[in-house]
Protein backbone atom coordinates (compact mmCIF):
# COMPACT_ATOMS: atom_id res chain seq x y z
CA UNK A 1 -38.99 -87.63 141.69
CA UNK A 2 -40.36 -84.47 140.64
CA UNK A 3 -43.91 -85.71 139.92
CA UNK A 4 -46.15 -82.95 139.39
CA UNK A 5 -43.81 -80.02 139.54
CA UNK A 6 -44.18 -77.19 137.21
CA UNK A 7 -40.33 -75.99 135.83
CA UNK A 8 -39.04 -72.87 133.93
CA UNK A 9 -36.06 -73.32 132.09
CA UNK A 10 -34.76 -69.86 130.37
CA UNK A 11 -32.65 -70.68 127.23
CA UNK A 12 -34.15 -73.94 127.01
CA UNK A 13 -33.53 -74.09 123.41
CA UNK A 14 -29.81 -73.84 123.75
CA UNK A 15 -27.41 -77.24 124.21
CA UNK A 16 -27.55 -76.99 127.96
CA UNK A 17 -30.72 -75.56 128.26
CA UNK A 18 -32.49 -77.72 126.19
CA UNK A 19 -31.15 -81.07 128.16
CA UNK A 20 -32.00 -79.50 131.35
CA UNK A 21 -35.97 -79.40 130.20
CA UNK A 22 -35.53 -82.78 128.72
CA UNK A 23 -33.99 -84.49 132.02
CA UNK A 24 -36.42 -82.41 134.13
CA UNK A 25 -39.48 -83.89 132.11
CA UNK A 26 -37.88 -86.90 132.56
CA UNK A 27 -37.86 -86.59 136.27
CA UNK A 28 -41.44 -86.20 135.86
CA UNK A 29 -42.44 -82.52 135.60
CA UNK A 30 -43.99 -80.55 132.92
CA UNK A 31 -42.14 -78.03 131.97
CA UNK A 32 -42.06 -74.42 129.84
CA UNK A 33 -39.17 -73.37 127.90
CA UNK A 34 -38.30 -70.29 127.35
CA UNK A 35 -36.39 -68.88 124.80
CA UNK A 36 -35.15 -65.78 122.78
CA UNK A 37 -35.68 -67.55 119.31
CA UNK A 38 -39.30 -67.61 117.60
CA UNK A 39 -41.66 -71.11 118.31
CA UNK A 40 -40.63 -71.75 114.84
CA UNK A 41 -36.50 -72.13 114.83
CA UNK A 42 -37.27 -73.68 118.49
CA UNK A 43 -39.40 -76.31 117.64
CA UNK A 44 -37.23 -79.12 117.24
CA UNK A 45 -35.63 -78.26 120.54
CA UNK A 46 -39.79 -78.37 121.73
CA UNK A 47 -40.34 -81.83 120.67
CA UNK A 48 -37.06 -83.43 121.54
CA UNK A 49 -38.48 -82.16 125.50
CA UNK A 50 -41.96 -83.93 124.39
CA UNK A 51 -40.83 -87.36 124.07
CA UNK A 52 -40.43 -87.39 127.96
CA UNK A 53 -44.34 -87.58 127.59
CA UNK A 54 -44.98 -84.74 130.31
CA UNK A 55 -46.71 -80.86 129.62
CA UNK A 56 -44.53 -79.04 127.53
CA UNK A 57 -45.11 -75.26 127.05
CA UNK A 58 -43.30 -72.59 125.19
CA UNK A 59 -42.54 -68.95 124.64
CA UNK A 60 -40.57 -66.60 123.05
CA UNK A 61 -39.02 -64.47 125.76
CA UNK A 62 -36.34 -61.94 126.40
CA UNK A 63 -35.22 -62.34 129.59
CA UNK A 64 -33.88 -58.13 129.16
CA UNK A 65 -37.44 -57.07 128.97
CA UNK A 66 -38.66 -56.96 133.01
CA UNK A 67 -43.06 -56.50 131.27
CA UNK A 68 -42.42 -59.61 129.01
CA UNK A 69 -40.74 -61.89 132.36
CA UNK A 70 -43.65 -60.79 134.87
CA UNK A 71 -46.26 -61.49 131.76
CA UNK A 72 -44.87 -64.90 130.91
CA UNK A 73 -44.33 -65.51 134.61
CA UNK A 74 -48.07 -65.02 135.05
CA UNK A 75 -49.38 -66.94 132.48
CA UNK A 76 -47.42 -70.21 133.58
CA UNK A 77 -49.48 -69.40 136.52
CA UNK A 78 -52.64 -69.04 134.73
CA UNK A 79 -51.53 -72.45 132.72
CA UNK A 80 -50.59 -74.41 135.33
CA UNK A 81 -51.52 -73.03 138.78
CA UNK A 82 -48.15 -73.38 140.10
CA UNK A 83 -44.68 -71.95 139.43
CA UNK A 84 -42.23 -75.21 141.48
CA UNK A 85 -38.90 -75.00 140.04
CA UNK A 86 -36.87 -72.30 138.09
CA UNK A 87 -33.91 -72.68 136.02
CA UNK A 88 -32.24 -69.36 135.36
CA UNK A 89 -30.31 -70.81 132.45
CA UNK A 90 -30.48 -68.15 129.62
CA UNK A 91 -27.25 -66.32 128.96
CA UNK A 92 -24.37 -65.62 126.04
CA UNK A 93 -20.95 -65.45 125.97
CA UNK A 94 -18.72 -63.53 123.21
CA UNK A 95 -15.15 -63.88 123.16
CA UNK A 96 -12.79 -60.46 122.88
CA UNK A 97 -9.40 -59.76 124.27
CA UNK A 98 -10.01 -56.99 127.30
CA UNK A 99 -8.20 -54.77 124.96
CA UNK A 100 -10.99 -54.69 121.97
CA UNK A 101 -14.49 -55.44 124.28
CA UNK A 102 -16.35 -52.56 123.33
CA UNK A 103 -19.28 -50.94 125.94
CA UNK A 104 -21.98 -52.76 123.52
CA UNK A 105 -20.51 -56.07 124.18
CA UNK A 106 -19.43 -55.60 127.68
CA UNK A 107 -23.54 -54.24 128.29
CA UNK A 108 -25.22 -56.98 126.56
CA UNK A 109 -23.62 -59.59 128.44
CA UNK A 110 -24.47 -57.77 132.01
CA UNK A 111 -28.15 -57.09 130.53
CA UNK A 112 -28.70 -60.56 129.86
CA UNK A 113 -26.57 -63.09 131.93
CA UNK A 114 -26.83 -60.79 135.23
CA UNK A 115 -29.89 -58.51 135.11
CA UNK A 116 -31.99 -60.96 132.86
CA UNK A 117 -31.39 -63.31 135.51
CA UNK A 118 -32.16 -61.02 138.23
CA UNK A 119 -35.90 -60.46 136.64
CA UNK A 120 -36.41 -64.40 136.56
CA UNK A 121 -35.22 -64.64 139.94
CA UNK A 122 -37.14 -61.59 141.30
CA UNK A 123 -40.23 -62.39 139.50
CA UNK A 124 -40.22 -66.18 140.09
CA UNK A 125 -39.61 -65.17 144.00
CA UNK A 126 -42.52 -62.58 143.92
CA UNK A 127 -45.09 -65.18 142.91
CA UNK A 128 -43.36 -68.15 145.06
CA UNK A 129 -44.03 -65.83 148.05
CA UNK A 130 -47.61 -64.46 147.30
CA UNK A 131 -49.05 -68.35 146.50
CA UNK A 132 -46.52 -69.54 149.49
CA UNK A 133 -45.08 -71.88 147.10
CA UNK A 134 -41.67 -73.29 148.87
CA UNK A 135 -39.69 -73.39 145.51
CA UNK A 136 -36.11 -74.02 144.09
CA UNK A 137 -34.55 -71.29 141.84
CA UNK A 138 -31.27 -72.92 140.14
CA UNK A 139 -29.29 -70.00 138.38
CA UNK A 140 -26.47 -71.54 135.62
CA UNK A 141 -23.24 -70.13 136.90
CA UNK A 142 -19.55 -70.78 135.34
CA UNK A 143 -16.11 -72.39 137.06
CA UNK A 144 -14.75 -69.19 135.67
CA UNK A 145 -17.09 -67.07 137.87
CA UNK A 146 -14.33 -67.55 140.49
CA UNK A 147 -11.19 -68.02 137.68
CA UNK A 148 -10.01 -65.27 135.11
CA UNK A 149 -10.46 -67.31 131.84
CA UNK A 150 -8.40 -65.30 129.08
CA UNK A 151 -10.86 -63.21 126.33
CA UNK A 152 -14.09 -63.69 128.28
CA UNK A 153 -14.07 -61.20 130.89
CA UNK A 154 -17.81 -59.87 130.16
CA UNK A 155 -19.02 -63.61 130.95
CA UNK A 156 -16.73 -64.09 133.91
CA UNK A 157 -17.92 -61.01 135.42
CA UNK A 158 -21.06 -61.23 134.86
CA UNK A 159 -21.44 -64.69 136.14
CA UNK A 160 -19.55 -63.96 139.56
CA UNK A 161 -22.62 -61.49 140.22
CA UNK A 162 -24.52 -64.41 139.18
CA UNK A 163 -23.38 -65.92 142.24
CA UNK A 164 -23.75 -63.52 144.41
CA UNK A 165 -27.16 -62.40 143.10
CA UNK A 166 -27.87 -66.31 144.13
CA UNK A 167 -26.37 -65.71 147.66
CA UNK A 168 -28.26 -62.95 148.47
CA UNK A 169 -31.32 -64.28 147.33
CA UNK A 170 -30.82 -67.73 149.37
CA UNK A 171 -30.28 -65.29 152.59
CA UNK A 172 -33.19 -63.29 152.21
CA UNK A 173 -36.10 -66.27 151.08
CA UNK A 174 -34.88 -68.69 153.19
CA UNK A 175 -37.67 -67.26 155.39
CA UNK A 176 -39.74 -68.15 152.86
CA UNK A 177 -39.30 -71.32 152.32
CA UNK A 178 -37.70 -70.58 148.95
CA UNK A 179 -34.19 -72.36 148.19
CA UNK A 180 -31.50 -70.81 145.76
CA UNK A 181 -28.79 -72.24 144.38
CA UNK A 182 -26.30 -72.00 141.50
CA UNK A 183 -24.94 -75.02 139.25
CA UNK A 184 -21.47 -74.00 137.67
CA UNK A 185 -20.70 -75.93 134.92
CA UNK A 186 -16.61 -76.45 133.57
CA UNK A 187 -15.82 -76.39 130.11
CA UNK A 188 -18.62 -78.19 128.44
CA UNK A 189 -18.92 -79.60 124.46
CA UNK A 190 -21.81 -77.67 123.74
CA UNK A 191 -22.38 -74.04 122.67
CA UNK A 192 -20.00 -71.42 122.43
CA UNK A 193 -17.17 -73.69 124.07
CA UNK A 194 -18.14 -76.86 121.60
CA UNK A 195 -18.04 -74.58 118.22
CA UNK A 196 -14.57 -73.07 119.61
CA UNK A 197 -12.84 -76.54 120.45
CA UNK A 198 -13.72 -77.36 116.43
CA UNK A 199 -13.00 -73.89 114.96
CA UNK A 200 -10.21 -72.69 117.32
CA UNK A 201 -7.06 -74.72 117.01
CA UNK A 202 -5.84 -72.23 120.55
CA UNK A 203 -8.61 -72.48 121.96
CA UNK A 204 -8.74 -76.65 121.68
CA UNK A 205 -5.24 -76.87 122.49
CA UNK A 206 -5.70 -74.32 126.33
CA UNK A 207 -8.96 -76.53 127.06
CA UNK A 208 -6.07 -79.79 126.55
CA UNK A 209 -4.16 -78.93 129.37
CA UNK A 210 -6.44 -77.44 132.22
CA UNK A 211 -8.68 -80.42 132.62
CA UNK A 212 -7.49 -82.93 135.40
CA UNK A 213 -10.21 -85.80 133.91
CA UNK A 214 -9.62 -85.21 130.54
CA UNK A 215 -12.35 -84.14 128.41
CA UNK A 216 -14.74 -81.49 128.61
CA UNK A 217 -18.08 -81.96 130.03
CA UNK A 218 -21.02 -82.91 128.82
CA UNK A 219 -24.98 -81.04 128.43
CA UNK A 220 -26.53 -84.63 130.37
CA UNK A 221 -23.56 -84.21 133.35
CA UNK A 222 -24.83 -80.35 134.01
CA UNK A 223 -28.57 -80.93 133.68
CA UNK A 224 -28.56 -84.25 136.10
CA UNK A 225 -26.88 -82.02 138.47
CA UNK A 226 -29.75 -79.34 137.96
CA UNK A 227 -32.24 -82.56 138.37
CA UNK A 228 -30.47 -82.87 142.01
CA UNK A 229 -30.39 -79.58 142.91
CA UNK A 230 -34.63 -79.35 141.79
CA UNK A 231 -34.69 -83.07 143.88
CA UNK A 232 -35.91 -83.41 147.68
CA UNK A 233 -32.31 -84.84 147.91
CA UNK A 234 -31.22 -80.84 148.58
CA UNK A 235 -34.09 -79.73 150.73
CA UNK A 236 -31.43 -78.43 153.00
CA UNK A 237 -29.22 -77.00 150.49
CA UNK A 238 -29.39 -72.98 149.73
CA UNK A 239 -26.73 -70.32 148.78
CA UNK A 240 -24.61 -73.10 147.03
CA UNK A 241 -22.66 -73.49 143.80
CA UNK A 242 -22.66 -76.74 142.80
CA UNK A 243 -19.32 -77.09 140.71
CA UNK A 244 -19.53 -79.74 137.85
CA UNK A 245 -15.87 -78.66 136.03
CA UNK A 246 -13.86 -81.72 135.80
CA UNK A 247 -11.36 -80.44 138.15
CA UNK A 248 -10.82 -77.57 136.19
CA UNK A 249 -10.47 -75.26 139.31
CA UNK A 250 -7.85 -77.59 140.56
CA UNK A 251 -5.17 -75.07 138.73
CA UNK A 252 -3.38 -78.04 136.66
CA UNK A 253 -1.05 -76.83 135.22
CA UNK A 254 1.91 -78.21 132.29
CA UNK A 255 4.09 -80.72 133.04
């Protein structure tokens, strides 16, 4: 499906990042990873991506610094001679009530989940446009871009202009050939959300009741949907948010 495609996935050695290079490679591309932690602490995350039997290329990026993106941008170029499919998947979240969020945490989350994903998207969209390379750029957005979600309002806000950084960027390189889209994932086992529904008793017992199927999602569920949204299947698909949240957004409510 994606036979000789060359993919970025930022945070690709995080739960959800890591299975979107994996199902990616399996789709047939080769694929770079990039990630804040060294090659070192990454590497099992590197070879699990491997197995798929495709390229596999890493570095140690922080998606904050604008020099590092446009150098690491250009050397996939140099690598590989192509730049085909981005996944703007790098991003935190760091749970406070509104009360207590200090400046420091409310400014690390914008200077990673919404400018760091601004440079990708920028940078990746420079290049496309100079080598005329009609590419996908898939930001990782949140059900809660569009839904207050109590204690996380750095990561809800900064994931609605996630969306709309997506929007405007679909409007404007459509031109181009160049087609943006979002996948917002629901409440997923994994990360942040997987260590709270084990260490947070009120946490586990909110996630019970807002979930019209039942459980929480899974890392495979988001990253086949990122595989469709990289596919020919959505050549005529841009400025979308694909919503993978179980019905989450349905509003259920007690009964």
């Amino acid at each position: 499906m994606l036979d000789g495609k060359i993919t970025l996935v930022t945070g690709g050695a995080g739960d959800l990042g890591n299975e979107m290079a994996l199902q990616l490679a399996q789709a047939g591309a080769s694929v770079v990873i990039w990630d804040i932690k060294s090659e070192a602490d990454a590497r099992p995350r590197i070879e699990r991506v491997k197995i798929a039997g495709n390229p596999v290329h890493y570095a140690q990026v922080d998606i904050r610094d604008r020099s590092a993106v446009e150098a690491a941008t250009d050397d996939i170029l140099s690598r590989f001679g192509s730049l085909d499919i981005v996944c703007a998947n790098a991003g935190i979240v760091d749970s406070a009530p509104f009360l207590e969020i200090s400046p420091e945490k409310w400014q690390r989350h914008i200077d990673i989940n919404l400018t760091g994903s601004f440079n990708v998207g920028q940078v990746a969209a420079q290049r496309m446009v100079a080598r005329k390379i009609k590419g996908r750029i898939i930001f990782t957005s949140s059900w809660v871009a569009d839904i207050p979600w109590p204690e996380i309002t750095p990561y809800t806000v900064s994931k609605a202009g996630v969306n709309m950084l997506m929007k405007q960027m679909a409007r404007e390189l459509a031109v181009y050939g160049i087609r943006v889209n979002a996948v917002a994932p629901g409440i997923v086992k994994a990360g942040l959300a997987g260590r709270q529904l084990v260490e947070e008793p009120l946490y586990a017992a909110r996630v019970s009741k807002v979930i019209p199927l039942g459980d929480p999602g899974t890392p495979v569920e988001i990253a086949q949907a990122v595989v469709y949204l990289a596919s020919p299947q959505t050549s005529y698909m841009t400025g979308t948010v694909l919503l993978i949240d179980g019905g989450c957004s349905l509003f259920q409510f007690d009964q």
